[in-house]
N, C-alpha and C. Protein backbone atom coordinates (compact mmCIF):
# COMPACT_ATOMS: atom_id res chain seq x y z
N UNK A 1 -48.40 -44.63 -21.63
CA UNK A 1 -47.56 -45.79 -21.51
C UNK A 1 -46.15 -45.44 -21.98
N UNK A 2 -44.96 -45.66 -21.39
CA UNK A 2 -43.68 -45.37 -21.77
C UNK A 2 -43.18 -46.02 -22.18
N UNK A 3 -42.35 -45.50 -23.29
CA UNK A 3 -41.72 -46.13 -24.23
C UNK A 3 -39.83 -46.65 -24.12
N UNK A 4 -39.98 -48.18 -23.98
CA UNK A 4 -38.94 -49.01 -23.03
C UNK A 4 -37.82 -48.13 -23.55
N UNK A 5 -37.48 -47.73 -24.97
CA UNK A 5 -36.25 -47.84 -25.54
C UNK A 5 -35.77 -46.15 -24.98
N UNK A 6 -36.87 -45.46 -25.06
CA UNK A 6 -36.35 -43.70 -24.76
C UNK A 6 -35.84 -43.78 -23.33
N UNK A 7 -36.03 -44.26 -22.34
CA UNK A 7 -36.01 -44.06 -20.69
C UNK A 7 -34.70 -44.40 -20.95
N UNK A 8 -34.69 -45.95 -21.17
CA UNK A 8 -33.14 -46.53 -21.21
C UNK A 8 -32.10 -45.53 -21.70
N UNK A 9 -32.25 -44.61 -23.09
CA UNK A 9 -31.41 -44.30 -23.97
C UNK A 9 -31.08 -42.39 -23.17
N UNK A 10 -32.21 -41.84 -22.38
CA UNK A 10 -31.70 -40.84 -21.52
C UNK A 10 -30.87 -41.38 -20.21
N UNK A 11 -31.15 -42.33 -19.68
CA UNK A 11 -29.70 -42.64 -19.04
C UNK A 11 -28.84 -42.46 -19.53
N UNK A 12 -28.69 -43.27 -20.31
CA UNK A 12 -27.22 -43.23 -20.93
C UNK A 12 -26.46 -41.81 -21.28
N UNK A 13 -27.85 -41.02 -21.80
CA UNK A 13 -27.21 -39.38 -22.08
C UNK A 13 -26.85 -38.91 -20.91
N UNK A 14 -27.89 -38.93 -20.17
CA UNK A 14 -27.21 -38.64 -18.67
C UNK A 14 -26.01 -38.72 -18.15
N UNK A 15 -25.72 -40.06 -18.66
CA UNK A 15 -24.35 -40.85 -17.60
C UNK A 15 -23.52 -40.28 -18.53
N UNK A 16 -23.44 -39.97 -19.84
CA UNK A 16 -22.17 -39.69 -20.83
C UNK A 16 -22.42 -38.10 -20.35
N UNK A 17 -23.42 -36.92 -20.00
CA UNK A 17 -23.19 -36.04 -19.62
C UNK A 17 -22.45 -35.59 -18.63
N UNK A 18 -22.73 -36.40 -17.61
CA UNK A 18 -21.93 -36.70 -16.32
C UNK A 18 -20.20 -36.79 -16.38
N UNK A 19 -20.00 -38.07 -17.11
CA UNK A 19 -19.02 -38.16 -16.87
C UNK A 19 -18.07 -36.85 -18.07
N UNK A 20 -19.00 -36.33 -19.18
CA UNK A 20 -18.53 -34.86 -19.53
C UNK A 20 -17.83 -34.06 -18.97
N UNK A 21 -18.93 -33.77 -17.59
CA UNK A 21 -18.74 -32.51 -17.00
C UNK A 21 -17.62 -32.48 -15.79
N UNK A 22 -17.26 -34.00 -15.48
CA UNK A 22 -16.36 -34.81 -14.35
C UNK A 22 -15.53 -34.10 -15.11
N UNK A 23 -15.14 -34.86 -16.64
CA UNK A 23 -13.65 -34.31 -17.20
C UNK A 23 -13.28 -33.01 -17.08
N UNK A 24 -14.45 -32.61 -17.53
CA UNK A 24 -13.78 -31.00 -17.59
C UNK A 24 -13.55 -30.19 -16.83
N UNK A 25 -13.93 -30.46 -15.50
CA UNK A 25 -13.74 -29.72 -14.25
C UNK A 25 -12.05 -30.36 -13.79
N UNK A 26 -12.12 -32.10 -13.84
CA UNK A 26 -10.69 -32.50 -13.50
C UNK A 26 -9.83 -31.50 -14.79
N UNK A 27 -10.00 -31.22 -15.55
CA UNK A 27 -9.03 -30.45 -17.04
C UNK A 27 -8.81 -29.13 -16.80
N UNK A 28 -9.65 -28.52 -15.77
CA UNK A 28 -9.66 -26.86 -15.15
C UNK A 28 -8.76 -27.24 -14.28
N UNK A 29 -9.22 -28.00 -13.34
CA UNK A 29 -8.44 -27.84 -11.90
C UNK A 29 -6.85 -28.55 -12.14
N UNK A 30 -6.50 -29.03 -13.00
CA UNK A 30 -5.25 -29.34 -13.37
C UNK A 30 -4.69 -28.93 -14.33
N UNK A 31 -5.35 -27.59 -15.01
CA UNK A 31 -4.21 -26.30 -15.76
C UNK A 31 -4.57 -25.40 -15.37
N UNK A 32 -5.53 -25.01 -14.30
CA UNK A 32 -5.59 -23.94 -13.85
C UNK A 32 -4.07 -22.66 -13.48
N UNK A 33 -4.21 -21.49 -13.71
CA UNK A 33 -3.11 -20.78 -14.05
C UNK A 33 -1.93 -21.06 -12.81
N UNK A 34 -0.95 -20.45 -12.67
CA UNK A 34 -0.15 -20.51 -11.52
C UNK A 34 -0.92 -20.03 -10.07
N UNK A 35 -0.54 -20.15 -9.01
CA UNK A 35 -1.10 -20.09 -7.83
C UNK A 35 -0.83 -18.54 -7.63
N UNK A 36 -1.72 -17.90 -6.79
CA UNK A 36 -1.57 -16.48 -6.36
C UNK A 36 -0.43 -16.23 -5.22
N UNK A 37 0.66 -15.32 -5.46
CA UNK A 37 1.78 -15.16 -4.75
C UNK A 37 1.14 -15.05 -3.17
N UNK A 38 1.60 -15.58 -2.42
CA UNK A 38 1.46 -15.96 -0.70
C UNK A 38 2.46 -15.04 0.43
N UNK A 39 3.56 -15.02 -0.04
CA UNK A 39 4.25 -13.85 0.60
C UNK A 39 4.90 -12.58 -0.44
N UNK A 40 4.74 -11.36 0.11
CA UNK A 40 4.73 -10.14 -0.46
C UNK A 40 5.57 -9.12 0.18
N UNK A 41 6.90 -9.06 -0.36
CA UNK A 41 7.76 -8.42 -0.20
C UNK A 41 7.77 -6.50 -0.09
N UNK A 42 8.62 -6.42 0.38
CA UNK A 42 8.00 -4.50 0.60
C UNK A 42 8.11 -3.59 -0.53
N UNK A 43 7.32 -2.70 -0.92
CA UNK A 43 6.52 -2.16 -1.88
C UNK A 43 8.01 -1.41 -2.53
N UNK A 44 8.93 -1.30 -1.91
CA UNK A 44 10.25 0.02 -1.81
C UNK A 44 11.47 -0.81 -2.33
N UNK A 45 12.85 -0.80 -2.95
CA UNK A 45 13.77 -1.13 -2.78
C UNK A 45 14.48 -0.94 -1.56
N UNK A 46 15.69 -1.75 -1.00
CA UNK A 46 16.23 -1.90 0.34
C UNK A 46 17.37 -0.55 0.00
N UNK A 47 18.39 -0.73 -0.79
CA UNK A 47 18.74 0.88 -0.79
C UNK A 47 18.18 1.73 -2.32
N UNK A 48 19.19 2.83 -1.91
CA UNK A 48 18.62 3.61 -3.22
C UNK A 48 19.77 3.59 -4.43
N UNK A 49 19.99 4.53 -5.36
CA UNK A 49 20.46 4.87 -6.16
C UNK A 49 21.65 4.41 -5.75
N UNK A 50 22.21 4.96 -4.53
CA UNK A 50 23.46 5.84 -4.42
C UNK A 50 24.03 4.59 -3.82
N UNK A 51 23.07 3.82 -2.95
CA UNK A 51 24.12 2.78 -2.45
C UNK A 51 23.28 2.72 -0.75
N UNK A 52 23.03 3.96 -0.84
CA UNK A 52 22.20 4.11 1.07
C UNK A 52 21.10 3.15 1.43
N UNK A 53 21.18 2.51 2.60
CA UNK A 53 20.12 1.69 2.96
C UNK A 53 18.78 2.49 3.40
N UNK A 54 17.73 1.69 3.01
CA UNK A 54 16.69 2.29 3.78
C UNK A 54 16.43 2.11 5.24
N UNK A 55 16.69 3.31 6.34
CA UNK A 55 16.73 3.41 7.47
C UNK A 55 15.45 3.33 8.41
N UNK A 56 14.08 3.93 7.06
CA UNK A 56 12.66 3.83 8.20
C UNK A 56 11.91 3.76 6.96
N UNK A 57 10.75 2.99 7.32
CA UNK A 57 9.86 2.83 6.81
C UNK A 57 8.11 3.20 7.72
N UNK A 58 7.84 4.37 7.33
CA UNK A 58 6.31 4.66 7.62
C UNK A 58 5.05 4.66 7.24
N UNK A 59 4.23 3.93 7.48
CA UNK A 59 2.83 4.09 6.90
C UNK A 59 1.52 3.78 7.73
N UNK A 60 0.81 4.34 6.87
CA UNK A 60 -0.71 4.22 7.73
C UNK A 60 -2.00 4.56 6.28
N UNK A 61 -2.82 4.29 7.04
CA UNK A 61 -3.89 4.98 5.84
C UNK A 61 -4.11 6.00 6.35
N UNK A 62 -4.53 7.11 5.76
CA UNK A 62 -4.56 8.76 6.11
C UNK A 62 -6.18 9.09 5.58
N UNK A 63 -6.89 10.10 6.17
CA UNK A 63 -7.68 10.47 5.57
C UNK A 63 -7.23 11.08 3.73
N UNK A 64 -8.90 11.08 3.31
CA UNK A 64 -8.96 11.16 1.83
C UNK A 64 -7.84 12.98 1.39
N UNK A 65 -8.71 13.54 2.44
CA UNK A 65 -8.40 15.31 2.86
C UNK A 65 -7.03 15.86 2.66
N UNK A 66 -6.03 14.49 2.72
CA UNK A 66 -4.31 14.23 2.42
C UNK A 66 -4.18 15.39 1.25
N UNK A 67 -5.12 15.20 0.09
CA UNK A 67 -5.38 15.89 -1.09
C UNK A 67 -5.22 16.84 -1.15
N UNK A 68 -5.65 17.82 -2.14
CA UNK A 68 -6.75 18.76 -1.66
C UNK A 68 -6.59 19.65 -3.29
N UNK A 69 -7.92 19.08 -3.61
CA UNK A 69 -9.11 18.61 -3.43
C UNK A 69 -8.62 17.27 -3.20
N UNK A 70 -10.19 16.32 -2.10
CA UNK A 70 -9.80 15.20 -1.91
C UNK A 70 -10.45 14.78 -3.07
N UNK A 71 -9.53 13.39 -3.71
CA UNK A 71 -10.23 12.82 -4.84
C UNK A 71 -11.30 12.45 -4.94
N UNK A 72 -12.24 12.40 -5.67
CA UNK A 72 -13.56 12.01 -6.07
C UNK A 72 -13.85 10.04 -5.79
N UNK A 73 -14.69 9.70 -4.77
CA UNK A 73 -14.75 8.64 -4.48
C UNK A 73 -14.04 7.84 -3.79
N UNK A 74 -12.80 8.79 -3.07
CA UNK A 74 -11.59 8.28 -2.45
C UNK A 74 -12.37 7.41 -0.87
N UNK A 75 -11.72 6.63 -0.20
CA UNK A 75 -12.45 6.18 0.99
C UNK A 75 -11.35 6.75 1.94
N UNK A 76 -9.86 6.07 1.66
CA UNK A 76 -8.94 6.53 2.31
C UNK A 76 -7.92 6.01 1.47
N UNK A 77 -6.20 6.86 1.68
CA UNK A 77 -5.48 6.69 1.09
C UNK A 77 -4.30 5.88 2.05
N UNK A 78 -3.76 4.99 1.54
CA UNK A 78 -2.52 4.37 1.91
C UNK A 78 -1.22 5.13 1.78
N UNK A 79 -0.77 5.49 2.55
CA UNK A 79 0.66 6.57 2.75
C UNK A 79 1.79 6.27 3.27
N UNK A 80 3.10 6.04 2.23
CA UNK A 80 3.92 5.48 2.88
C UNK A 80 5.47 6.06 2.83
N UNK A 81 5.95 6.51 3.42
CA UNK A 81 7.17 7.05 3.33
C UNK A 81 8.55 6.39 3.67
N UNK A 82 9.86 5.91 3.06
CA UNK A 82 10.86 5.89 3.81
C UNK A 82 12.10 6.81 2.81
N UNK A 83 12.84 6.29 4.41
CA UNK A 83 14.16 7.22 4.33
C UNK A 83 15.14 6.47 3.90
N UNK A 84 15.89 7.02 3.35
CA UNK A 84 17.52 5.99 2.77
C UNK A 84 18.27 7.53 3.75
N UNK A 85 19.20 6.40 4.10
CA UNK A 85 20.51 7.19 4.76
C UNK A 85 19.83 7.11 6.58
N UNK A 86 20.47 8.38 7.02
CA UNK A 86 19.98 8.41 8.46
C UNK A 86 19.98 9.63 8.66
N UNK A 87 19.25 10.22 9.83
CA UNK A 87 19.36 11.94 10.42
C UNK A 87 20.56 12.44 10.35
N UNK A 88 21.36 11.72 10.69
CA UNK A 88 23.31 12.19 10.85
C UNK A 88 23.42 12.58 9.23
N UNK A 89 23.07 11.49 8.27
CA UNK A 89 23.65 11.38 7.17
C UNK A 89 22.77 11.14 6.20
N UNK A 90 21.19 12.06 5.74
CA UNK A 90 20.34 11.83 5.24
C UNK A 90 20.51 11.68 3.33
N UNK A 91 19.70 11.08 2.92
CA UNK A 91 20.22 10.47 1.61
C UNK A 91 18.76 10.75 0.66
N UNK A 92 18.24 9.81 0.60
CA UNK A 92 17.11 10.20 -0.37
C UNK A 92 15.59 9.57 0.26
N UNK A 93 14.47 9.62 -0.23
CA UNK A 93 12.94 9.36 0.44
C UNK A 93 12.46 8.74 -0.67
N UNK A 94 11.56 7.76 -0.55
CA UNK A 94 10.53 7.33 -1.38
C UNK A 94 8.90 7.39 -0.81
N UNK A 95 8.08 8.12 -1.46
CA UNK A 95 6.57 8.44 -0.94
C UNK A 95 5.76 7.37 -1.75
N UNK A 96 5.05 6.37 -1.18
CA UNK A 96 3.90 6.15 -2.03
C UNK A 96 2.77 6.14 -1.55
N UNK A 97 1.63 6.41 -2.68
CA UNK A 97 -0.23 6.95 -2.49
C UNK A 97 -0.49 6.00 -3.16
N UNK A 98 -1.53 5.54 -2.30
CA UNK A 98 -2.55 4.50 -3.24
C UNK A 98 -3.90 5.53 -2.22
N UNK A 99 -4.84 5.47 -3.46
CA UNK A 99 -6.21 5.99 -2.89
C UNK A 99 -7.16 4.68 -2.93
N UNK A 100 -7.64 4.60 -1.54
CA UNK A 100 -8.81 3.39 -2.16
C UNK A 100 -10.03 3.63 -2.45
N UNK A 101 -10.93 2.95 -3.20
CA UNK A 101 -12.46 3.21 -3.30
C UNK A 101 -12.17 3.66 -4.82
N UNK A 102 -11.50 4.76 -5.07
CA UNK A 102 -11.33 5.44 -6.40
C UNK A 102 -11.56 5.13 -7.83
N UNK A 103 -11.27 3.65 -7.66
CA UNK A 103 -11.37 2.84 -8.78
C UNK A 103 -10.32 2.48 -9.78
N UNK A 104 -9.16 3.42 -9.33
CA UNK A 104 -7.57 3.32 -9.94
C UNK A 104 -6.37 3.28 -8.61
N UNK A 105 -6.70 2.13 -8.71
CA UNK A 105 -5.90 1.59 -7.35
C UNK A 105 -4.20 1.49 -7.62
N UNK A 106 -3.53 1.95 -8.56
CA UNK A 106 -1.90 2.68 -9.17
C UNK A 106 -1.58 3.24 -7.82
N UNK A 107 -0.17 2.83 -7.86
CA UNK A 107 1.02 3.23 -6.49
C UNK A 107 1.02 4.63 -7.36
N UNK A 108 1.28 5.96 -6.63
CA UNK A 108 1.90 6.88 -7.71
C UNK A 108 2.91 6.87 -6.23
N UNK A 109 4.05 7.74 -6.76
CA UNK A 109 5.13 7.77 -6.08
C UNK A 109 6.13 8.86 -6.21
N UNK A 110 6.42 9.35 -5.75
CA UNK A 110 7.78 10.61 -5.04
C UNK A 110 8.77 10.01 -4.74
N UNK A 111 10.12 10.47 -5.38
CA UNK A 111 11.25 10.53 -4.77
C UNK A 111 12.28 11.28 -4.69
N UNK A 112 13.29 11.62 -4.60
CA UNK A 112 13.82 12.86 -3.80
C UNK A 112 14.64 13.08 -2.77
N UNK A 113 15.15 13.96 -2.40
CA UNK A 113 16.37 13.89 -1.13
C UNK A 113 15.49 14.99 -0.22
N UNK A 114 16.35 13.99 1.58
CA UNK A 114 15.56 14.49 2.63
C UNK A 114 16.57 15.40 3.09
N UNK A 115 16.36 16.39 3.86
CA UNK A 115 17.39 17.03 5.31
C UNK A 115 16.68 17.13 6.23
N UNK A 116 16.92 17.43 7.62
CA UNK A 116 16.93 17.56 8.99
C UNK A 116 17.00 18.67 9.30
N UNK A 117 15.84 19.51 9.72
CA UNK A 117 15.22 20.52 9.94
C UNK A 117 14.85 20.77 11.43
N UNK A 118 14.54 22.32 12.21
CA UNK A 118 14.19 22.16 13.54
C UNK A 118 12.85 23.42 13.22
N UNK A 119 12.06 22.93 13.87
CA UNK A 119 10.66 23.44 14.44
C UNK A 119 9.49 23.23 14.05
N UNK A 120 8.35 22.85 14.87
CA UNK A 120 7.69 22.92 14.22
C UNK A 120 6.54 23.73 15.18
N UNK A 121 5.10 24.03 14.83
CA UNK A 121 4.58 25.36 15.28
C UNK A 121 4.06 24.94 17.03
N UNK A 122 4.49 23.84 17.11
CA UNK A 122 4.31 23.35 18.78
C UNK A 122 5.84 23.89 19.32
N UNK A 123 6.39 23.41 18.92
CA UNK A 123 7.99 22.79 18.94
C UNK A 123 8.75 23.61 18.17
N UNK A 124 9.64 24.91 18.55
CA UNK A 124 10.80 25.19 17.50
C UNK A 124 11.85 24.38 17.57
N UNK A 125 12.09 23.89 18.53
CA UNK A 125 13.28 22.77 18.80
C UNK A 125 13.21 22.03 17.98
N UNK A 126 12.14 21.29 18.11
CA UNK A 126 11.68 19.43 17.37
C UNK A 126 12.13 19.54 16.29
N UNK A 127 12.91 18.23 15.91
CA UNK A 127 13.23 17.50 14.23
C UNK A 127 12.57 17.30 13.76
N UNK A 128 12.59 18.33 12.25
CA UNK A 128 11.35 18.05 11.44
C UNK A 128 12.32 17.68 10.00
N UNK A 129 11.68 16.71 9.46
CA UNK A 129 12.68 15.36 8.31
C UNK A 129 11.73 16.65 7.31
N UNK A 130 12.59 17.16 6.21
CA UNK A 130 11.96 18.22 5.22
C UNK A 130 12.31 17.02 3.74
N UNK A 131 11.24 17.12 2.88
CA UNK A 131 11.48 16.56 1.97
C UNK A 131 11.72 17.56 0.43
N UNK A 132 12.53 17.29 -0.12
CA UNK A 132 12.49 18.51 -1.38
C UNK A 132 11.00 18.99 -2.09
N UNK A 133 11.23 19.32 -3.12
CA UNK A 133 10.23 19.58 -4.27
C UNK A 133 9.71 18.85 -4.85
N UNK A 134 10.56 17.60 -4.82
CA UNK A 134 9.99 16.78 -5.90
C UNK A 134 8.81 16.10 -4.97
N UNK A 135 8.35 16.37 -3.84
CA UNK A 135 7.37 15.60 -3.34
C UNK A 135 5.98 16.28 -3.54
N UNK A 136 5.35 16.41 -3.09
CA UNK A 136 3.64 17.03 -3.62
C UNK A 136 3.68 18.18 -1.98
N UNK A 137 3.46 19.26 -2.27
CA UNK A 137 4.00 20.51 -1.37
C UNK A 137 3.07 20.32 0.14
N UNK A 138 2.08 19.01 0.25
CA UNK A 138 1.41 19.31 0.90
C UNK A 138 1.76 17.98 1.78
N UNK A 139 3.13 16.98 1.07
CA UNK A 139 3.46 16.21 1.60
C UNK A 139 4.81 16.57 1.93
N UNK A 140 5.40 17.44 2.33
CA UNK A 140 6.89 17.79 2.54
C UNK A 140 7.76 17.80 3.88
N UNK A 141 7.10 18.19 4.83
CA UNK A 141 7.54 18.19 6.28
C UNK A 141 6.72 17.39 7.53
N UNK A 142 7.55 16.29 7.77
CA UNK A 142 6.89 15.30 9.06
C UNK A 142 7.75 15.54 10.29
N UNK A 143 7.35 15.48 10.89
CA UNK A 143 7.57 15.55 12.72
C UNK A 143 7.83 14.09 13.19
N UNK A 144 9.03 13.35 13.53
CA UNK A 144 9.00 12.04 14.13
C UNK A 144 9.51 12.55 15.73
N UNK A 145 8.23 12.45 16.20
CA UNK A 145 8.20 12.47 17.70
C UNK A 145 8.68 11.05 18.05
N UNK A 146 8.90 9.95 17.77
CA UNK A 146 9.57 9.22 18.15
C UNK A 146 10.21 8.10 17.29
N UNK A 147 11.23 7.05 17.44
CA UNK A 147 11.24 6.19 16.50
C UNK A 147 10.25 5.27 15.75
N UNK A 148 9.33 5.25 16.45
CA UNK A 148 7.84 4.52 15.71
C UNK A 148 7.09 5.01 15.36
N UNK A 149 7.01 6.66 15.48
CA UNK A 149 5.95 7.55 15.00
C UNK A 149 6.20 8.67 14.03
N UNK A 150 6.04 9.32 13.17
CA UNK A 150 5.85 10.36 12.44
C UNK A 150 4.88 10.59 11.74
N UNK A 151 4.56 12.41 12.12
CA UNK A 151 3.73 13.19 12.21
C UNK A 151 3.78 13.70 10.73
N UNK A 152 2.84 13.85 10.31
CA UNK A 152 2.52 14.87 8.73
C UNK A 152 2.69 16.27 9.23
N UNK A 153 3.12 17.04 8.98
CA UNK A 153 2.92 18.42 9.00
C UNK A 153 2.00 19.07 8.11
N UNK A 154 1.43 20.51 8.20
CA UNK A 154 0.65 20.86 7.43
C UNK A 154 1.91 21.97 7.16
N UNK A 155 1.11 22.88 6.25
CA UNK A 155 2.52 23.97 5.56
C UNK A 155 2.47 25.02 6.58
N UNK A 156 1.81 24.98 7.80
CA UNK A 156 2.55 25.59 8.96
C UNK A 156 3.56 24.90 9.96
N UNK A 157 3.44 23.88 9.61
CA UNK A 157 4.18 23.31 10.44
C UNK A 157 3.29 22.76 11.83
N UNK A 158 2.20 22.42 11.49
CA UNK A 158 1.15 21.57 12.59
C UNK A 158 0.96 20.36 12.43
N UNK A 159 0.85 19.72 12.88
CA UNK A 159 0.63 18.21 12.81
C UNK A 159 -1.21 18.35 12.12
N UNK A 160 -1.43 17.87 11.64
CA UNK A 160 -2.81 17.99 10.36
C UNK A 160 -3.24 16.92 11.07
N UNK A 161 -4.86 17.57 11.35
CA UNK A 161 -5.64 17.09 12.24
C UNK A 161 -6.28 15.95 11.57
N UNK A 162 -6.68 15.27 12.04
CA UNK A 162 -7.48 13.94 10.98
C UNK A 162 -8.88 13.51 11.39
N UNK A 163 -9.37 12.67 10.86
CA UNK A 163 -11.15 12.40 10.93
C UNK A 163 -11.27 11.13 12.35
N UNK A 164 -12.42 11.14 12.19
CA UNK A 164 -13.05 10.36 13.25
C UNK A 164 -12.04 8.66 13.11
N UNK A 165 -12.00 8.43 11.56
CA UNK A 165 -11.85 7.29 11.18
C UNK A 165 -10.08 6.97 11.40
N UNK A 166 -9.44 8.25 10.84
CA UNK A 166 -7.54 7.80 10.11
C UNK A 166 -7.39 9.19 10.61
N UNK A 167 -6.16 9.21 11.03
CA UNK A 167 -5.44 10.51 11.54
C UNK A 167 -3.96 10.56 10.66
N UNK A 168 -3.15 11.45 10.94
CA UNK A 168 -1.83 11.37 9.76
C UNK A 168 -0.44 11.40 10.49
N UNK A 169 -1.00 10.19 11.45
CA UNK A 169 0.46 9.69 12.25
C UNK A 169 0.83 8.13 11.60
N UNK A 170 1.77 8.43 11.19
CA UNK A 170 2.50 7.25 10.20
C UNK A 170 3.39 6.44 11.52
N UNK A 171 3.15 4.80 11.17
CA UNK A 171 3.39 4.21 12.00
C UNK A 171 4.67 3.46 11.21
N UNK A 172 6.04 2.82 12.43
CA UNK A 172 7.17 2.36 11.56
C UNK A 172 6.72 1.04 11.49
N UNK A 173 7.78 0.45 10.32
CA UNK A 173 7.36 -0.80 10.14
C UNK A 173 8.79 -1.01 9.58
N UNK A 174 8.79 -2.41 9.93
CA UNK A 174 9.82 -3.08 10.38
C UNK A 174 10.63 -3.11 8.86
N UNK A 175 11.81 -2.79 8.37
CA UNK A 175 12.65 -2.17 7.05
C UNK A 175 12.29 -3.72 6.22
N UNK A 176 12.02 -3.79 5.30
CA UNK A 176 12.10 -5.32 4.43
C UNK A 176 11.15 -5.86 5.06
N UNK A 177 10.13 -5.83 5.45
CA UNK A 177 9.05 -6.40 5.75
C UNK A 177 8.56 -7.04 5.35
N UNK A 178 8.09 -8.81 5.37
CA UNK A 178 7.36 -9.71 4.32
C UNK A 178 6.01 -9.47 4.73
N UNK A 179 4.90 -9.86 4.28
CA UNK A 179 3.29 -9.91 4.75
C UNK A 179 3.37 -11.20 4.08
N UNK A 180 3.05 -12.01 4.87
CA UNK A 180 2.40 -13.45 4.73
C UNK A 180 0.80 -13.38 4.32
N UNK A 181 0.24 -14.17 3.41
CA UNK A 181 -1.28 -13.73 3.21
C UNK A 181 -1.99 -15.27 3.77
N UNK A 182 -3.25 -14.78 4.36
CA UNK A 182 -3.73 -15.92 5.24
C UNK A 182 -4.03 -17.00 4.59
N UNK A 183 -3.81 -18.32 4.96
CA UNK A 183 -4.40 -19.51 3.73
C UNK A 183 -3.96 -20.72 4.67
């Protein structure tokens, strides 16, 4: 047989639990932190040091193999190069690597002055954009077969063959580029 006064008196806990858990969710969702940034400006400054605009901007994801050794757990790396100044009047480069999968997802980055170079082991003619020392020796000489494309070179001067998945033709992208994020 149940007892009138307990039934009644768990409602009530109920209903004061309830309206508990109402508050505190309205008390999250109205200090919850600032909103996550929505548009995302390009990874590079527009000029450099000196005053030179950035003239190209290239990237793609590249195989892990970019390396060598390729990093431990790498999936693929994000590779991005531009130029300040122009072919006539070359100025300085900014490189950045992000490896993904790795678990230290850090921009590392190169910078440095470019010149305008001819040949490469297809091509003695062809413009090949040479980057100094300060870049990683295995990232130094690209081939832009055209204004939207440039080629990685290997340290012969070959375009470096790539996997089933990412090859190491860097695609241009438009200088100051925003990325809108979907929502």
């Amino acid at each position: 047989m149940p007892v009138p006064g307990l039934l009644s008196g768990w409602r009530r806990t109920t209903g004061v639990g309830v309206l508990t858990l109402a508050a505190v969710l309205v008390a999250l969702i109205l200090t919850r932190g600032p909103d996550a940034p929505q548009t995302f400006g390009p990874w590079y400054p527009l000029t450099d040091q000196a005053g030179a605009r950035a003239s190209a901007d290239f990237e793609n994801h590249v195989p892990c193999t970019v390396d060598n050794p390729p990093v431990a757990d790498c999936q693929r790396v994000k590779l991005g190069v531009v130029l300040y100044g122009t072919p006539a009047a070359p100025s300085t480069y900014l490189i950045s690597i992000v490896r993904a999968g790795t678990g230290d997802d850090t921009r590392e980055t190169h910078e440095g002055t470019w010149t305008v170079t001819r040949g490469t082991a297809l091509d003695p003619a062809a413009t090949v954009y040479q980057l100094d020392a300060s870049a990683p020796a295995h990232l130094r000489a690209f081939w832009p077969v055209s204004t939207e494309i440039l080629y990685l070179l290997d340290q012969n001067r070959r375009p470096r063959p790539g996997t089933a998945a990412y090859g190491y033709a860097l695609s241009s992208i438009p200088i100051g580029q925003t990325v809108q994020a979907p929502g």
